[in-house]
Every structure is written in C-alpha cells, then in structure tokens.
Protein backbone atom coordinates (compact mmCIF):
# COMPACT_ATOMS: atom_id res chain seq x y z
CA UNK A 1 45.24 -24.79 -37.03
CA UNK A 2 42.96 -27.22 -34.97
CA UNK A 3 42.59 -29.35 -37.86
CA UNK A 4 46.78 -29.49 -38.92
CA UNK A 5 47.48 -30.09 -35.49
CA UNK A 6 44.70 -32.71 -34.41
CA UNK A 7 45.84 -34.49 -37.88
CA UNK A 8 49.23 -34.31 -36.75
CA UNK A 9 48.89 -36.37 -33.84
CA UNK A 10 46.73 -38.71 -34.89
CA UNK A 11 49.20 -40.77 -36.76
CA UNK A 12 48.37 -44.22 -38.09
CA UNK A 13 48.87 -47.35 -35.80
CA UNK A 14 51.33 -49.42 -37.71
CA UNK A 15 53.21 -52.41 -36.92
CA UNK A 16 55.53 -52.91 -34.67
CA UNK A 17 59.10 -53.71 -35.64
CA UNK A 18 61.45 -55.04 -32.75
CA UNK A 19 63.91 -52.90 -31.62
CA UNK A 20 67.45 -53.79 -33.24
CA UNK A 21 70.65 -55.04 -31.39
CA UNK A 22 71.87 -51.37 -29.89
CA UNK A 23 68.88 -50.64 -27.15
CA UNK A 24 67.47 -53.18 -25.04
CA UNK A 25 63.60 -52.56 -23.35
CA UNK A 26 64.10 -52.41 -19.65
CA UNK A 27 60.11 -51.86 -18.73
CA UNK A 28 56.65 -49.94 -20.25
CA UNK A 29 54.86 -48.04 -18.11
CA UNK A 30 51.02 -48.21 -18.90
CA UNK A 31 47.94 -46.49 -18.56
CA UNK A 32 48.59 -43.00 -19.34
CA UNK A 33 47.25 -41.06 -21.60
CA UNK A 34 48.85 -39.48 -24.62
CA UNK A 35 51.70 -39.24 -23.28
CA UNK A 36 53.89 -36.55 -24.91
CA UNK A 37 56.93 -36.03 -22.57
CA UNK A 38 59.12 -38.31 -20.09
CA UNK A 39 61.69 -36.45 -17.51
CA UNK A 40 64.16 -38.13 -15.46
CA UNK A 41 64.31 -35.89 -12.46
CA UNK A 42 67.18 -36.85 -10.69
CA UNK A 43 66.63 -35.45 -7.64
CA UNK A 44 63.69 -37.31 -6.08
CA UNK A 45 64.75 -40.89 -8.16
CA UNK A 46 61.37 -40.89 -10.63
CA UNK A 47 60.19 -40.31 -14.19
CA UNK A 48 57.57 -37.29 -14.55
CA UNK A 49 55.14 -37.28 -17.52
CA UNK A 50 52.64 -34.92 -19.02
CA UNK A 51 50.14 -36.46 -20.53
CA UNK A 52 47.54 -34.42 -23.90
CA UNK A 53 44.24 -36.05 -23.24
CA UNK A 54 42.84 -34.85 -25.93
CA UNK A 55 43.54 -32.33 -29.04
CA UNK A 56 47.21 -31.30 -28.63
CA UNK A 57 46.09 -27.59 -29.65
CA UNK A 58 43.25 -27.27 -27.37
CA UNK A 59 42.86 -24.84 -24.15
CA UNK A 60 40.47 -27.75 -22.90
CA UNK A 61 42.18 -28.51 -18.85
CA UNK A 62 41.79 -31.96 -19.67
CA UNK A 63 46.12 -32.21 -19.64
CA UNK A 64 47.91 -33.41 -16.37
CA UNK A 65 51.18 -34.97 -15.15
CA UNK A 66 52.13 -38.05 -13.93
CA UNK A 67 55.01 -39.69 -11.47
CA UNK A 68 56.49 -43.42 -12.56
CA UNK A 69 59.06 -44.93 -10.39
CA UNK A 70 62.45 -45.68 -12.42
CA UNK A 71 61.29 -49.22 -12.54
CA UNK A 72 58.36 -48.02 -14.26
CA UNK A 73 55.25 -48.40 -11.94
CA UNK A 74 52.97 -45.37 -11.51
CA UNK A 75 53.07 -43.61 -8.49
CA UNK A 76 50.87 -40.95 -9.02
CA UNK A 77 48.59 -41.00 -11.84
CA UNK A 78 47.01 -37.63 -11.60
CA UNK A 79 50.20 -35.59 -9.93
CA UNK A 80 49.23 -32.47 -11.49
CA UNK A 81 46.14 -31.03 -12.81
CA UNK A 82 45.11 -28.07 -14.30
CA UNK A 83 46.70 -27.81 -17.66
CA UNK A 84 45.40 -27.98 -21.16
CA UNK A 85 47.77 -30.19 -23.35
CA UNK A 86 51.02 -30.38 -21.42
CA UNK A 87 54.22 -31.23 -23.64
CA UNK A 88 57.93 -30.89 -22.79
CA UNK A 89 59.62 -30.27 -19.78
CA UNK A 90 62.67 -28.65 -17.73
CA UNK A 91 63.56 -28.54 -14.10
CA UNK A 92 65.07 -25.40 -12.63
CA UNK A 93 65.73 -24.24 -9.25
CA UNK A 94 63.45 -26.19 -7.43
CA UNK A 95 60.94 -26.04 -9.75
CA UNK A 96 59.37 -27.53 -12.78
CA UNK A 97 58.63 -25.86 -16.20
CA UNK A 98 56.07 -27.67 -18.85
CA UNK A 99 54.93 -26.40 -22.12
CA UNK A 100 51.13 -25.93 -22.31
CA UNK A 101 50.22 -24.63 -26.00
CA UNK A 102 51.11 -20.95 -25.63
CA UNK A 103 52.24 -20.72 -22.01
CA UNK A 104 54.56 -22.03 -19.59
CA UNK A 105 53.40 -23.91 -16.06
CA UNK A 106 55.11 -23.68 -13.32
CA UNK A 107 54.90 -26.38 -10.87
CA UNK A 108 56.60 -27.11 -7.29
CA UNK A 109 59.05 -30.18 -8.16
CA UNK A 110 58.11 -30.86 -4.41
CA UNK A 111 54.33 -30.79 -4.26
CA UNK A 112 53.51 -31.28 -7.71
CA UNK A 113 51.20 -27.65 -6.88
CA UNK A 114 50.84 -25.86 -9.87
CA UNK A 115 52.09 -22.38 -8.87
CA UNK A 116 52.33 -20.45 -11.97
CA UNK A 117 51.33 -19.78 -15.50
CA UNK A 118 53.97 -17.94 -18.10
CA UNK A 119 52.02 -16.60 -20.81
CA UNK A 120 54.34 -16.14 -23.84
CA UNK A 121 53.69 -13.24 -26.19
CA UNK A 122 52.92 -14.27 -29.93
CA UNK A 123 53.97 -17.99 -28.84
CA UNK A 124 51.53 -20.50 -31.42
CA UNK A 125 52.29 -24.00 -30.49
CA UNK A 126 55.15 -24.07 -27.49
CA UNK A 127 56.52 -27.93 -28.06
CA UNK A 128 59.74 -29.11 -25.71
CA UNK A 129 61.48 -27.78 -23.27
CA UNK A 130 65.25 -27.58 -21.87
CA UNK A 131 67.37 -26.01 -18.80
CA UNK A 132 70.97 -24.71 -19.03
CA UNK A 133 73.30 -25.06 -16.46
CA UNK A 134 72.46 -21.72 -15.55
CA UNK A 135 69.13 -21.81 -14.80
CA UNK A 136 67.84 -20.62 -17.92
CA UNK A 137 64.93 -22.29 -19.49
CA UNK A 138 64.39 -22.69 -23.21
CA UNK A 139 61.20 -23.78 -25.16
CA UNK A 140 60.60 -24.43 -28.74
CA UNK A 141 58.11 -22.81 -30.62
CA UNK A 142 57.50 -25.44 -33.55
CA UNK A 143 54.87 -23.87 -35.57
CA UNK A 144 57.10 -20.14 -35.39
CA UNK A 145 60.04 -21.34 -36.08
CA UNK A 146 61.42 -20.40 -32.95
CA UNK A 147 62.99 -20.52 -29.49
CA UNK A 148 62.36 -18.91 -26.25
CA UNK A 149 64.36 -18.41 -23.23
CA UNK A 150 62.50 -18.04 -19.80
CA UNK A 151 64.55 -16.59 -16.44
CA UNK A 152 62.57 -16.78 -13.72
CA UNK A 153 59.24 -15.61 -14.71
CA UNK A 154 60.41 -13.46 -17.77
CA UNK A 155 59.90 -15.05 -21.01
CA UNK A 156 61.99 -13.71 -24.13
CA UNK A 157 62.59 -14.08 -28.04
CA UNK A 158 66.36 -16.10 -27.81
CA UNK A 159 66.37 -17.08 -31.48
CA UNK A 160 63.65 -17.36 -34.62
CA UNK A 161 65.44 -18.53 -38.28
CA UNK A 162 63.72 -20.00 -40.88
CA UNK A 163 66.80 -22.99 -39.92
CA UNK A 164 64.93 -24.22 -37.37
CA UNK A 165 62.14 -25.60 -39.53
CA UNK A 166 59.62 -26.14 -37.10
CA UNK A 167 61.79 -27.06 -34.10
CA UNK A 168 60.31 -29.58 -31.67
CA UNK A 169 62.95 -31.03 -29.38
CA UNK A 170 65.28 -29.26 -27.69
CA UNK A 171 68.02 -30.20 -25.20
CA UNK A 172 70.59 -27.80 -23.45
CA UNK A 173 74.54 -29.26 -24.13
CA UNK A 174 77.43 -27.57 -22.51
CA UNK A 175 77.41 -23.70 -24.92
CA UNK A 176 74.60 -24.78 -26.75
CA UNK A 177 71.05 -25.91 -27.28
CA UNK A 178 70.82 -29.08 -29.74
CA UNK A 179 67.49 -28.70 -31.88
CA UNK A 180 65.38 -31.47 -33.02
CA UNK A 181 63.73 -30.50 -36.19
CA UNK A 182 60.33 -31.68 -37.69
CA UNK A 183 61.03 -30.08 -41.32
CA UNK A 184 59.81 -27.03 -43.66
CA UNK A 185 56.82 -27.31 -45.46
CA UNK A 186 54.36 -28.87 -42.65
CA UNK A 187 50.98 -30.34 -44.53
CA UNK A 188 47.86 -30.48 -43.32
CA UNK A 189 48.69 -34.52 -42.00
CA UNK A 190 52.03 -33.46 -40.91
CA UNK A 191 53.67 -34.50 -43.55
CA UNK A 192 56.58 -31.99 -44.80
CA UNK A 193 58.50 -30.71 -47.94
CA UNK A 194 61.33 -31.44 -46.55
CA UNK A 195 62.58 -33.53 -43.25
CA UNK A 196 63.97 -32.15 -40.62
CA UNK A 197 67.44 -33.10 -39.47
CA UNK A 198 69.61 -31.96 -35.98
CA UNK A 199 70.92 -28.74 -35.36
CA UNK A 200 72.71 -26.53 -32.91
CA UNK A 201 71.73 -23.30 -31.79
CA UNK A 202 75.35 -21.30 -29.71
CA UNK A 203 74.01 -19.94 -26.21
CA UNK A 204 76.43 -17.14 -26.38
CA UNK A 205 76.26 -15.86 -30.16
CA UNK A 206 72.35 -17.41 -31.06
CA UNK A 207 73.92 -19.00 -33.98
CA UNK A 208 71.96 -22.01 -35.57
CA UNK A 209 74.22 -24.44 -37.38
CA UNK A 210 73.35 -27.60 -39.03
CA UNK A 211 75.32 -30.85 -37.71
CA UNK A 212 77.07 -32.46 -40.37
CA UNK A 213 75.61 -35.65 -42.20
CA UNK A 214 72.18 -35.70 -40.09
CA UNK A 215 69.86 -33.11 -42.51
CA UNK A 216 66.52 -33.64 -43.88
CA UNK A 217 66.47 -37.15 -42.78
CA UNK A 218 62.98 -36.93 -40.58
CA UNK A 219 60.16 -35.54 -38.99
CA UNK A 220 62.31 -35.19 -35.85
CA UNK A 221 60.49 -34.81 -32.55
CA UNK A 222 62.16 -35.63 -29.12
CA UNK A 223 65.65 -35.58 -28.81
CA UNK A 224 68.48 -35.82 -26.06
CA UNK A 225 72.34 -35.77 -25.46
CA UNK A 226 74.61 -38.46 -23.48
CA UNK A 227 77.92 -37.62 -23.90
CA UNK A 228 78.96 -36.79 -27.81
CA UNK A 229 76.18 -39.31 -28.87
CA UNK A 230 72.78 -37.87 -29.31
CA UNK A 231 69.54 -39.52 -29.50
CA UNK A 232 66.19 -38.31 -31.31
CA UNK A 233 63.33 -39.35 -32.25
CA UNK A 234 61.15 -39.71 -35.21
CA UNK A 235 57.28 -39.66 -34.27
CA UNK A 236 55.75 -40.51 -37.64
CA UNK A 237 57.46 -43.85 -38.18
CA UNK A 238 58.51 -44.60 -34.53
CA UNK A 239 62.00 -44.94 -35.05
CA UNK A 240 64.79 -43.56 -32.51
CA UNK A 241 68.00 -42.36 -34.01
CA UNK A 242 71.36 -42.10 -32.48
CA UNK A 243 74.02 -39.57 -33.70
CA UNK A 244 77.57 -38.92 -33.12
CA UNK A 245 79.10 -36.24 -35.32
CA UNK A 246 81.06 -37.15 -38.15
CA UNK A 247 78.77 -39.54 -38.92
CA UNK A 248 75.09 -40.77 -39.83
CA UNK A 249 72.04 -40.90 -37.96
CA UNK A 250 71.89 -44.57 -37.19
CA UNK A 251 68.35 -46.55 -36.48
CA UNK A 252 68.49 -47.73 -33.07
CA UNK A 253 65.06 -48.99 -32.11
CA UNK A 254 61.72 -48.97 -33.84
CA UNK A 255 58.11 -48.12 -32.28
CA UNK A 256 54.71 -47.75 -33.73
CA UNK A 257 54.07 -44.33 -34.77
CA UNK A 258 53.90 -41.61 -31.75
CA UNK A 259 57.22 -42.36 -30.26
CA UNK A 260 57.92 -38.12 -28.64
CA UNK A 261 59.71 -35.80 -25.82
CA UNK A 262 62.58 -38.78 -24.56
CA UNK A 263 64.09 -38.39 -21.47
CA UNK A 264 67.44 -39.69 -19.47
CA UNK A 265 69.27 -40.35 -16.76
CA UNK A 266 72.74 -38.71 -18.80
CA UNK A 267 74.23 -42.15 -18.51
CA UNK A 268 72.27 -45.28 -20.17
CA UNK A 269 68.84 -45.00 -19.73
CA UNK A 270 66.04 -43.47 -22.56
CA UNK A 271 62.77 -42.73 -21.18
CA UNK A 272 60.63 -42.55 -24.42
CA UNK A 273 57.00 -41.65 -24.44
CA UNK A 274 54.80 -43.90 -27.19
CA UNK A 275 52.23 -41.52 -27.45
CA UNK A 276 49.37 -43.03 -29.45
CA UNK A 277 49.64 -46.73 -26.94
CA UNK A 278 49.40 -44.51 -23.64
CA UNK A 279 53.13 -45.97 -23.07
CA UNK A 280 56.11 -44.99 -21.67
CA UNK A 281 59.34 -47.08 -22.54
CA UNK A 282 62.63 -47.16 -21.18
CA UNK A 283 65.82 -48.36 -22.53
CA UNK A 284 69.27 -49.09 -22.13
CA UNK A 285 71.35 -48.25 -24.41
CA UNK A 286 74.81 -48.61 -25.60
C-alpha cells in the first residue's frame, strides 16, 4: 500500500502547456507544501489549504493547513497542526472537516484549533470531502470504492459500488453528490485499466449513475460544480476539464502533473492546488 500510494503521488514533472482561451490565471500562491486541497470559505473571505508533507499514506504528523488571502498571499502558513497527510475538505456548522488517511479532523473554522479526530471504521485511504445543504458531510474512500457520510461526530457507510471506481473528488449539488472518479484497475504507478469519468451518486435513493458522454476519459481527481457546468481535474497530466451535460468533457487549462482537490467561490473563481510545485492557482473562468 505504502509503495502504490507513495508512487501515486510522485508523478513525473512534465512541461508546462499554457492554459487555453476559457480560464485565465488570476494569481499562484507559493511556498506550500504538497498541497492537496484548496477551500474557498466564504465566510471569513480566504482560501484554506491542507498541505501532505510527505507520503500521502503515512500516520507521520508532518500534515498541516494553511490560510491564503483571495488575492493569494499567505496569511498563515502553519494554521493548523497536528495531522498526518491532510486531503479534502468541507465546512459545516461552524466547523471544518479534513480528510486525514483513515480519519476525519475536526477543526474550529474560527481558531484553526484542532478539536476533534473521527476515526472511520474499515476506512483505507479517505480522499475529498463535501457538505450538503444540510449539514451532512461526505468523504470519499478512493481505495474502497466508497463514500461516507459524517453527522456530527457519527461517521456511516452512505454508498460502496464497484461504479465508483476509486472515487476521489466529491462535491455536494442540490439532491446529489457529483463523484470524481480515478478509474478501475489502479497499478502500482497509478496508472489504471480503465479511466475514470464523472458520476452522480442521489442523496435520497444512494443511486450512482454515470453522466452521459464524460466516462473513462481520466484519472479524475478534484472536481467541483458552478451552476450546470462542472469542473474536474485530471492529476496525472494536469489538465482541468469542464462539463456540462449533454456534452463532452472539454480541456480548459493545462498544468504540470499534480493539479488536485479545486475549490470555488460558486461563481467564477477555481482555486486549484498544483501539488508537486507547492502551488496554489486560481482562475477565472468562463
């Protein structure tokens, strides 16, 4: 496992292509490290990020958040300590839930304390997270093929189907969760039998569907949802996808390799996390 998932993340440093005509680069943030995730939290105007340090699978407390401004300067390099390779992330009544290999941390959204740690039964590699307008809190499980759903401090099986294929982003949409996948088959460097694609799991009935016309078409990592157009990314070549259904996923921008968890503001902005350059990047998109 150590070895699949250090190989995994250690993707080869390519060359960058610039980003076509649909997204235009606002600002980088720089300096962090392994940066996995990038939240827009609304509330208190700023950009939260967890950042690995280190081997994505290991219990090692070397993981720890940071707070950029929205015009991408760091405010607070070392917000939170005391985690072990911090990846996705919800907000939810006041407070802030990360993923952290097989548990959850809780953390005051005010103080940036960590208050809590959600230990989730048979949970193997606990990727992104999302937060329904509920309250409810939802985490991907991307080597189990499967989803959990957290209320208040009570984690819980919502959905595990072979569909998911090794879900990594996920992002709560009206009466349902859209699901980034990575793809079946994962290889020892990440590679897969098959791409992954988007899917969409029902809240109410826990149904996964496939969306039409965007299967097996990549390793799918981060992924987000403003208005019917959704945005995802693909961390083993860099690029970010947009899709609107009906159609094709469509190549908006291009990164080196490591390009994660994206955030936004619901109305232009894409906050997305270049994980091997220690980068955050945020764009404005059509």
């Amino acid at each position: 496992m150590k070895r699949l998932i250090s190989t995994a993340f250690s993707a080869a440093i390519g060359i960058a292509a610039p980003p076509v005509a649909q997204a235009a680069e606002l600002w980088r943030a720089t300096g962090l490290e392994q940066p996995e995730s990038a939240l827009f939290d609304a509330a208190n105007g700023r950009v939260i990020v967890s950042n690995i340090v280190g081997n994505p699978g290991d219990a090692d407390g070397n993981g720890y958040l940071s707070v950029l401004s929205l015009d991408g300067k760091t405010v607070t390099q070392h917000w939170t300590d005391g985690m072990d390779a911090p990846k996705g992330m919800a907000i939810a009544g006041g407070k802030l839930y990360v993923a952290d290999i097989t548990k959850v941390r809780v953390v005051d959204l005010a103080s940036g304390k960590l208050i809590a740690s959600i230990a989730v039964p048979n949970a193997v590699f606990l990727n992104d997270m999302t937060a329904d307008a509920s309250g409810h809190v939802y985490v991907t499980d991307m080597l189990a093929d499967a989803i959990y759903r957290i209320d208040g401090d009570r984690p819980e099986l919502f959905v595990k189907d072979p569909l998911l294929a090794s879900p990594n982003g996920v992002f709560a949409d009206g009466g349902r969760l859209i699901v980034a996948s990575w793809g079946k088959g994962i290889k020892a460097d990440f590679s897969t039998a098959e791409p992954g694609g988007l899917l969409a799991v029902d809240l109410a009935s826990r149904a996964v569907t496939p969306l039409a016309g965007a299967q097996k078409f990549a390793d799918l990592d981060g992924v987000i949802a403003i208005g019917d157009t959704i945005y995802a990314t693909a961390y083993m070549t860099g690029t970010l996808y947009r899709y609107r259904e009906g159609g094709a996923p469509e190549e908006v921008a291009r990164f080196k390799p490591g390009s994660a968890d994206i955030g936004t503001d619901g109305k232009s902005i894409l906050y997305v996390p270049l994980m091997n350059e220690g980068e955050v990047a945020a764009l404005k998109v059509d």
